[in-house]
Protein backbone atom coordinates (compact mmCIF):
# COMPACT_ATOMS: atom_id res chain seq x y z
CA UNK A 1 9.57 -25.49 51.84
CA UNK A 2 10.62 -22.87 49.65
CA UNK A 3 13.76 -22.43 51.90
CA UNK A 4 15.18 -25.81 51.99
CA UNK A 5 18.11 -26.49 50.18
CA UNK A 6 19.47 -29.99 48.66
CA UNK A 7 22.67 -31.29 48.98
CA UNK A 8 24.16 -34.19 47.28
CA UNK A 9 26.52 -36.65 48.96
CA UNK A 10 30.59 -35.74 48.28
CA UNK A 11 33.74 -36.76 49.25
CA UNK A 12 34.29 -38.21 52.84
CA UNK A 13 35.48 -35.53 54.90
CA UNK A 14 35.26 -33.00 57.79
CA UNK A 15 32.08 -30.79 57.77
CA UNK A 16 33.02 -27.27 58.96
CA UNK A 17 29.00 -26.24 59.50
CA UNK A 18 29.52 -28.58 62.64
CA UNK A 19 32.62 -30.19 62.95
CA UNK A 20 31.61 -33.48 62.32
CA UNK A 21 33.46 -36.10 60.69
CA UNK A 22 31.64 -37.64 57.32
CA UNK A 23 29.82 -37.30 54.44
CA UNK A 24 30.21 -34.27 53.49
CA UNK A 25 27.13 -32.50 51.74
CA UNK A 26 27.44 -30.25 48.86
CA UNK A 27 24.45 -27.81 47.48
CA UNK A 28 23.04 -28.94 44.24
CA UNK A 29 24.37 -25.80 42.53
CA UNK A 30 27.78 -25.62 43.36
CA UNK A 31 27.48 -29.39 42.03
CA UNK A 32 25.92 -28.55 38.53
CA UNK A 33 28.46 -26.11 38.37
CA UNK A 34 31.38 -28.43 38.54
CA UNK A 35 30.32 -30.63 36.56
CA UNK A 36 29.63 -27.98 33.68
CA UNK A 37 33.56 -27.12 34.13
CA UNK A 38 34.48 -31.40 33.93
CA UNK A 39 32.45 -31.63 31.01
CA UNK A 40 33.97 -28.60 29.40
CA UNK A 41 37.45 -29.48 30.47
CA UNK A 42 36.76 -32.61 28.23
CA UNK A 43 35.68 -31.23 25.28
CA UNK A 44 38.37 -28.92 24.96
CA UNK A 45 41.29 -31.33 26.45
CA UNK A 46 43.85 -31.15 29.21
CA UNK A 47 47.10 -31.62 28.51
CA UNK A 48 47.97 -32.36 32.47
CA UNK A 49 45.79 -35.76 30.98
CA UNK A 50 47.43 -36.53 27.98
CA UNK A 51 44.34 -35.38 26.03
CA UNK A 52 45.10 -33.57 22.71
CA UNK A 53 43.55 -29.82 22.97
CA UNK A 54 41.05 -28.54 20.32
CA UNK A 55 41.44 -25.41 18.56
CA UNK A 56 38.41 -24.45 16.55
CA UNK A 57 40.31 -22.32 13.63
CA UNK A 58 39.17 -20.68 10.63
CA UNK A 59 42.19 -20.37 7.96
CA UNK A 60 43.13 -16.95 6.76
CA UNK A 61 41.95 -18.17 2.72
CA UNK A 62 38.29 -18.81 4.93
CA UNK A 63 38.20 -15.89 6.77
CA UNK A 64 38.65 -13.82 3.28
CA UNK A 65 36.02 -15.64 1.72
CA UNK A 66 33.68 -14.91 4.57
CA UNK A 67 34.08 -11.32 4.76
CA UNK A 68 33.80 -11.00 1.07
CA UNK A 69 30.74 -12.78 1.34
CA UNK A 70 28.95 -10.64 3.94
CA UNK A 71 30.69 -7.44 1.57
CA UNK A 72 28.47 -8.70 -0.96
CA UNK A 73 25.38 -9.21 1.02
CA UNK A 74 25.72 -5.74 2.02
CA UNK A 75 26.11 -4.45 -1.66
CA UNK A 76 22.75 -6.46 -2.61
CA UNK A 77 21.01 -4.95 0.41
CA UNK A 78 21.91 -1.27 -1.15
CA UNK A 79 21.39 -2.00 -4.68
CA UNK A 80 17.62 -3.15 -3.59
CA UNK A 81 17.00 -0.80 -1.37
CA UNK A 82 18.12 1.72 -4.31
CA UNK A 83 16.00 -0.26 -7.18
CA UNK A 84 12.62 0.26 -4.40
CA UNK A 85 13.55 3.72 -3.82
CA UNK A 86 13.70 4.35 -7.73
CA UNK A 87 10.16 2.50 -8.64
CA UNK A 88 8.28 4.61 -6.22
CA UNK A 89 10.39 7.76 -7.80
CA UNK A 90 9.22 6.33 -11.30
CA UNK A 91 6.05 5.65 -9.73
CA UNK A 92 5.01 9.00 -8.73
CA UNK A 93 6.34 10.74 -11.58
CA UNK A 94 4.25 8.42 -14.54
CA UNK A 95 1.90 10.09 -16.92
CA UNK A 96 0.20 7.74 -19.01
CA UNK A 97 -0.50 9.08 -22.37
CA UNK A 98 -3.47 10.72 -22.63
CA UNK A 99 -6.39 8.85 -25.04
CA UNK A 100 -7.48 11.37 -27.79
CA UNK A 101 -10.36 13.78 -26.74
CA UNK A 102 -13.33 13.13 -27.89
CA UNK A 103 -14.65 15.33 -31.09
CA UNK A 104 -17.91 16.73 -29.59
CA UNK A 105 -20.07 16.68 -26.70
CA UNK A 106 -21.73 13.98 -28.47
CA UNK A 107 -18.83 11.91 -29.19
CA UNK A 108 -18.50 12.54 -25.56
CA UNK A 109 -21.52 11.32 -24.38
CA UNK A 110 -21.19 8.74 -26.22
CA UNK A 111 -17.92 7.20 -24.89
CA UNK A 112 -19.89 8.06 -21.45
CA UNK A 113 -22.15 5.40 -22.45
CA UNK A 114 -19.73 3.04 -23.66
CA UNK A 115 -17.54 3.05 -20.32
CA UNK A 116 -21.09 2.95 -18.01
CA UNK A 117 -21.56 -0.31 -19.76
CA UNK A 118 -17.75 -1.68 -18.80
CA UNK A 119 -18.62 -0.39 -15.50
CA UNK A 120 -21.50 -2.61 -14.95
CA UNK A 121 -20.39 -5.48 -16.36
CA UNK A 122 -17.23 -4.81 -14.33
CA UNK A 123 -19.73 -4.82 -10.93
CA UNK A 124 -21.54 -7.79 -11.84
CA UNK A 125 -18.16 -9.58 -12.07
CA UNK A 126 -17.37 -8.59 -8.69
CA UNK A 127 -20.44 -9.99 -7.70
CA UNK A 128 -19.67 -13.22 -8.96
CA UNK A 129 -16.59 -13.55 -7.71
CA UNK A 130 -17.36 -12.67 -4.14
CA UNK A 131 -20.40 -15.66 -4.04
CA UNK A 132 -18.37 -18.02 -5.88
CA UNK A 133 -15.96 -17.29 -3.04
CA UNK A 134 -18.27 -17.82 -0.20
CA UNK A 135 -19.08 -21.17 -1.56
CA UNK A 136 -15.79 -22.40 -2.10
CA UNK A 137 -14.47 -24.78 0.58
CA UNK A 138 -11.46 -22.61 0.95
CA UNK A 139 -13.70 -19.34 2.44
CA UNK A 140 -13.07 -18.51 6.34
CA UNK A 141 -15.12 -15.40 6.97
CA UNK A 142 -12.59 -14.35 9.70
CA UNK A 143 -10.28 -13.74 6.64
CA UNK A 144 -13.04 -12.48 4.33
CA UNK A 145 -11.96 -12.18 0.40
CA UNK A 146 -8.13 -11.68 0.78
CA UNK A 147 -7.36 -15.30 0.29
CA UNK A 148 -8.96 -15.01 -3.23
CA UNK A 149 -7.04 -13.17 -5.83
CA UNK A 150 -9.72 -13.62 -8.38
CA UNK A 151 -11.93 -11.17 -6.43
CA UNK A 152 -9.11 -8.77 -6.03
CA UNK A 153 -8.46 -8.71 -9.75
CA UNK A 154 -12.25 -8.09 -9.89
CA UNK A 155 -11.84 -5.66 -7.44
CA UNK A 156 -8.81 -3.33 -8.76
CA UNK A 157 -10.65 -3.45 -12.57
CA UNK A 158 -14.20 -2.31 -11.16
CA UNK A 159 -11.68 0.81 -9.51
CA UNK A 160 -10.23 1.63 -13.26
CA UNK A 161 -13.46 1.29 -14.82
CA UNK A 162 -14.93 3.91 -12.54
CA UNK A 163 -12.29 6.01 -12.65
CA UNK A 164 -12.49 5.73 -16.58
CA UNK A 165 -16.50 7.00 -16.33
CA UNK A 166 -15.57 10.08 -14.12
CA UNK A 167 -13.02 11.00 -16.90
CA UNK A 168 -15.67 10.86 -19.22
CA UNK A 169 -17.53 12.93 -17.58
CA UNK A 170 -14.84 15.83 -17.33
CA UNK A 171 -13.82 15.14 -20.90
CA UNK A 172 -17.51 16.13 -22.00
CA UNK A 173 -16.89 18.78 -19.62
CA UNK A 174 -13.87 19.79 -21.49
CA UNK A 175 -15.57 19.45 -24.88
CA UNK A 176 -18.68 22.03 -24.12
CA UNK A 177 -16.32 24.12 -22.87
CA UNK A 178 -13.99 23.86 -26.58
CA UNK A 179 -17.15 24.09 -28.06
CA UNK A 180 -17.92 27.58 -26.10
CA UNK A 181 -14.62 28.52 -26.91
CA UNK A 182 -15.00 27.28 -30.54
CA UNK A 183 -11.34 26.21 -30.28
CA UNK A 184 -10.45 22.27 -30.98
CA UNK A 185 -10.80 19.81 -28.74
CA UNK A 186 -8.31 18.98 -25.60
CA UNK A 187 -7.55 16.28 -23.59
CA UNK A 188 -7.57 16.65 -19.39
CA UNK A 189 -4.20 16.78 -19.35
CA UNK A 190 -4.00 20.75 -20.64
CA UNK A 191 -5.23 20.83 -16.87
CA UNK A 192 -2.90 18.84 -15.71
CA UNK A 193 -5.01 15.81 -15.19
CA UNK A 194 -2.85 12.44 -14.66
CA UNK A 195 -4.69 9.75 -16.83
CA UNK A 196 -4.33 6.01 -15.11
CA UNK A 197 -3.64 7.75 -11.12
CA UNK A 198 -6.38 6.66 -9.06
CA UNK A 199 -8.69 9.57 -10.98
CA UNK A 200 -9.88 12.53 -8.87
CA UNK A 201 -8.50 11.00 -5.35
CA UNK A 202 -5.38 11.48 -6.72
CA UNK A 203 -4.14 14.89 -4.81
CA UNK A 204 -3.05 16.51 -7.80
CA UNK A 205 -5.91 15.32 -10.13
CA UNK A 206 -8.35 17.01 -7.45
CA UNK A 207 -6.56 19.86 -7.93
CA UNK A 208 -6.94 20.11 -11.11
CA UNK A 209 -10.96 20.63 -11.00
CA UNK A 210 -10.42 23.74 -9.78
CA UNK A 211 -8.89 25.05 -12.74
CA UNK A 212 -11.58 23.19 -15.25
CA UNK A 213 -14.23 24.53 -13.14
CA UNK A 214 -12.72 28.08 -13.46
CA UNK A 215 -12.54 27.65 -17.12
CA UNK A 216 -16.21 27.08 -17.27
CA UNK A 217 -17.65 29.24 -14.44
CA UNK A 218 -15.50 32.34 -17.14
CA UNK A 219 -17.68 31.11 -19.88
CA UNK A 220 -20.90 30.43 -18.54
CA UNK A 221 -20.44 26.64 -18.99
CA UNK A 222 -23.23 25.59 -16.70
CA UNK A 223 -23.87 21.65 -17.92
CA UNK A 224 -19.69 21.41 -17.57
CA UNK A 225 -19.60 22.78 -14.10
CA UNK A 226 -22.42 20.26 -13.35
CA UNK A 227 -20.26 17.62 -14.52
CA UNK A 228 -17.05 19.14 -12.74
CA UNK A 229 -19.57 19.03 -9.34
CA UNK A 230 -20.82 15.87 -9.77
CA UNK A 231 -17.38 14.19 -10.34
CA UNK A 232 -16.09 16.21 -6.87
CA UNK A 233 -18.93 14.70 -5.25
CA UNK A 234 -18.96 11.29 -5.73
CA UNK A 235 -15.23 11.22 -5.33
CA UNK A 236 -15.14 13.17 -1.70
CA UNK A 237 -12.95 15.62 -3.04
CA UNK A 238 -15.81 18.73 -2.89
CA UNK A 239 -13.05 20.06 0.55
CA UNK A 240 -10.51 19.83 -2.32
CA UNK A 241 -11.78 22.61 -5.07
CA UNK A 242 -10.73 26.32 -3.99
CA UNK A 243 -13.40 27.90 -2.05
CA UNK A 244 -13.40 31.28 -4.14
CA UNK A 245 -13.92 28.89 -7.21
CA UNK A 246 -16.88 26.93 -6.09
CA UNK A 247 -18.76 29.47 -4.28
CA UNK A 248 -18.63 31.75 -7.81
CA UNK A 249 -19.43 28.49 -9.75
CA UNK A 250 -22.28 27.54 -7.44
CA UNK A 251 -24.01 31.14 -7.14
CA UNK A 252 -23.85 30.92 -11.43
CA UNK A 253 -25.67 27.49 -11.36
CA UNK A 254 -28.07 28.33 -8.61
CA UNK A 255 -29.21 31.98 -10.66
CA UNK A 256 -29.89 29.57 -14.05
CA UNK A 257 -31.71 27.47 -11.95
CA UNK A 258 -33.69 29.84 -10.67
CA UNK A 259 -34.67 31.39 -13.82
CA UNK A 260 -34.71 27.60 -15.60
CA UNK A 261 -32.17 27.60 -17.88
CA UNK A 262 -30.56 24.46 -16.64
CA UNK A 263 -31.29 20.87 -18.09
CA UNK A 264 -33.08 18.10 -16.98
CA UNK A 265 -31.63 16.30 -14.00
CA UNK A 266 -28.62 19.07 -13.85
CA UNK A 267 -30.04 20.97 -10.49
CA UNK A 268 -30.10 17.42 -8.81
């Protein structure tokens, strides 16, 4: 029963539970007990036995070596910590150097063209990838397309290659507006646009289309504010542009509508 207790057999003696001479029982865990203490008497020696005793010693020359090993640990731990702390500094602080603006709007529209075609060759890879992947023996659809680096690299370059069309779009943005202006052209930075930062879901980029769309909403830019829109849009950043800025902008577009003056496809 769950109460019952074992005893082992011990030394021959008197039993004080009931005063009867003999065996004399002992619980099992007073026994495991003592014979933990035997054993460990043993290992370490008894003189009373004429065993040698065991002193486990570290010399003072080990000792020093030891603490100036875990010193230096420590200082490698800091000076990594440090190096991390410093590339994500570095990190957020790059500007890539801006590409030259294009000429024209037609220039512009022409790089538009050039960098829809990367885009879609760009897609089509990703495509690829991701069946070659399914077909592989390697593919577990628990883990999906993590496993396959290929399809990430396809991934991460489809990303840039979009991000490259919507700045093509603002740059021909940026060009009609010069062109209203009649000043040369500029690149997006002069708004403070960070070329090669994840493109208008960057925080500050999506700032930035704010000012551009101010810019041409003061000059009656209506095919750049399109483009300014259309680039907030299919980024999700619309919540990001100031609200005194895109209600002005969108009242100018909706009056040229109405009376016609805006291209093909541009009220869409």
């Amino acid at each position: 029963t769950r109460n019952t207790r074992v005893f082992r057999v011990g030394e021959v003696g008197l039993d004080r539970g009931n005063g009867v001479s003999g065996p004399r029982l002992e619980p099992r865990v007073a026994a495991r007990a003592r014979g933990r203490g035997q054993a460990w008497s043993h290992s370490v020696g008894v003189r009373g036995r004429g065993l040698p005793a065991i002193e486990a010693k570290r010399s003072a020359k080990k000792r020093q070596e030891r603490k100036l090993d875990k010193r230096d640990d420590v200082r490698d731990l800091h000076r990594l910590v440090e190096e991390r702390k410093d590339a994500v500094e570095a990190a957020a602080t790059y500007r890539a150097e801006p590409p030259a603006p294009p000429e024209n709007p037609k220039e512009a529209s022409e790089r538009i063209e050039r960098r829809l075609v990367t885009y879609r060759a760009a897609l089509e890879k990703v495509g690829e990838t991701k069946r070659n992947a399914q077909e592989s023996d390697a593919w577990d659809p628990t883990r999906g397309y993590k496993p396959f680096e290929d399809v990430q690299d396809a991934v991460f370059d489809l990303d840039r290659r979009k991000t490259e069309v919507y700045e093509a779009y603002l740059e021909k943005a940026i060009a009609l507006l010069c062109l209203a202006k009649n000043e040369p052209p500029v690149s997006l930075d002069t708004f403070d646009w960070i070329y090669e930062k994840n493109g208008a879901r960057d925080g500050n980029n999506a700032r930035t289309l704010s000012f551009m769309l101010a810019a041409l909403c003061k000059h009656n830019v209506a095919s750049g504010m399109v483009l300014v829109l259309k680039v907030a849009v299919e980024c999700g950043v619309v919540g990001g542009i100031d609200k005194n800025i895109g209600k002005k902008a969108f009242a100018a577009l909706s009056d040229l509508n109405e009376m016609g003056l805006l291209d093909e496809g541009e009220p869409e």
